[in-house]
Protein backbone atom coordinates (compact mmCIF):
# COMPACT_ATOMS: atom_id res chain seq x y z
CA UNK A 1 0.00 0.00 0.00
CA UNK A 2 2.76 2.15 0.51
CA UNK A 3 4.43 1.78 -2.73
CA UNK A 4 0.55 2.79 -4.13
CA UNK A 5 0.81 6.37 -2.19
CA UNK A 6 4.52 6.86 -3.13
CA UNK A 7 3.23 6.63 -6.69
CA UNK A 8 0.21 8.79 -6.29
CA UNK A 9 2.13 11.55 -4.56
CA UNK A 10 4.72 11.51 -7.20
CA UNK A 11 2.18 11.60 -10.35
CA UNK A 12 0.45 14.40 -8.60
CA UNK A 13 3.61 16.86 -7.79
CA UNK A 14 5.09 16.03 -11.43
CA UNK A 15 0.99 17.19 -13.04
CA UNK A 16 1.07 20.70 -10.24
CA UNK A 17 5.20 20.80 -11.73
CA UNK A 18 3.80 20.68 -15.59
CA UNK A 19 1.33 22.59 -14.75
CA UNK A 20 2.58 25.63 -13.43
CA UNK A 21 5.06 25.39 -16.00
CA UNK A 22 2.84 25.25 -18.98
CA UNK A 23 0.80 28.38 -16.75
CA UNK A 24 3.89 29.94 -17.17
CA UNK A 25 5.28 29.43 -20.62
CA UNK A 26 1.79 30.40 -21.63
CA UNK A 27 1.75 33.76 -19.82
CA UNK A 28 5.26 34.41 -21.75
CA UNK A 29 3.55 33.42 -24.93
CA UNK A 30 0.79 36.45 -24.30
CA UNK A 31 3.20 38.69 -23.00
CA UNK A 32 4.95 38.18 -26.38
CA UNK A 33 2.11 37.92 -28.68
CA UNK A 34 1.65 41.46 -27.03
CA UNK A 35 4.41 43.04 -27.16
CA UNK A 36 4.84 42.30 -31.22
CA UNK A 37 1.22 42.93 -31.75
CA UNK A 38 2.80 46.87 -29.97
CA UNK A 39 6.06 46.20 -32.46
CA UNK A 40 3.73 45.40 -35.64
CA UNK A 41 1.58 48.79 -35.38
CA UNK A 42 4.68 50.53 -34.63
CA UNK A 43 6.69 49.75 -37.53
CA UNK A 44 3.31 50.09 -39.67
CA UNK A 45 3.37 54.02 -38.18
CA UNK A 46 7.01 54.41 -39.46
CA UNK A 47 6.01 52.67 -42.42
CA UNK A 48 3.05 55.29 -43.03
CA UNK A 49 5.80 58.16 -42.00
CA UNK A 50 8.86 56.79 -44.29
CA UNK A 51 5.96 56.76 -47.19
CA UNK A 52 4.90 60.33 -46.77
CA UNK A 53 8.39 62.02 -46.32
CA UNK A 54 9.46 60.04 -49.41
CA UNK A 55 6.25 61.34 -51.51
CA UNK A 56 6.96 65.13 -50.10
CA UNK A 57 10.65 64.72 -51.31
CA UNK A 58 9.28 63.37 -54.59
CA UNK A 59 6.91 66.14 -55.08
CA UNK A 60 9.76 69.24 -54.04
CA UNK A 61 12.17 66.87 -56.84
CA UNK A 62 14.68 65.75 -53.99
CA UNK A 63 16.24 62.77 -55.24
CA UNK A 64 16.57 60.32 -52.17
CA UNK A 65 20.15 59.23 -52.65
CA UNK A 66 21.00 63.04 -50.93
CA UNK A 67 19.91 62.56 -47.90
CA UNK A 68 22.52 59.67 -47.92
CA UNK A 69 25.57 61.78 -48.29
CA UNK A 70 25.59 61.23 -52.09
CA UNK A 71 24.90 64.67 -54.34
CA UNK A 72 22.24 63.86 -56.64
CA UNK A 73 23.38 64.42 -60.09
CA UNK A 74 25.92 61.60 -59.43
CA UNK A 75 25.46 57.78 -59.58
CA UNK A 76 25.45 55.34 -56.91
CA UNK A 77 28.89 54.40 -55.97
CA UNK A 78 30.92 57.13 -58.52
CA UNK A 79 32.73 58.57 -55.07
CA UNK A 80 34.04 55.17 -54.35
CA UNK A 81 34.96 54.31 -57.76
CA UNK A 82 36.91 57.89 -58.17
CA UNK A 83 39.03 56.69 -54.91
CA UNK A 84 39.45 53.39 -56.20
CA UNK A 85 41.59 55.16 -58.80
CA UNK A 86 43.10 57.90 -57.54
CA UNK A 87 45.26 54.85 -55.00
């Protein structure tokens, strides 16, 4: 009868042991669901943002590749190419 209880006990701490950790990994997997849900909308907004600054330059006839340090009436990569050859 003994050996009986033992076994009982031990089912019924390792079920309350998967339990709380199942209670647990699926409080992480809200939290998470959450906080990309937050991430998602976000990164939609500076989506939305990125879109509209790009149309404004578009419509003043900014070329893009300025505001990245090249000057506009030159091609990608001419800078690079004109140190290339000058070593």
């Amino acid at each position: 009868m003994r050996w009986v209880l033992l076994w009982v006990v031990l089912v019924l701490a390792a079920a309350t042991v998967l339990g709380l950790l199942g209670r647990s990994l699926w409080r992480k997997a809200k939290a998470l669901t959450a906080e990309m849900t937050a991430a998602s909308d976000r990164m939609s907004a500076v989506a939305a943002s990125i879109s509209e600054l790009s149309q404004q330059a578009a419509s003043i006839g900014e070329d893009a590749r300025f505001a990245y340090g090249e000057p506009p009436g030159e091609p990608r990569g001419s800078r690079r190419a004109g140190r290339r050859r000058r070593t």
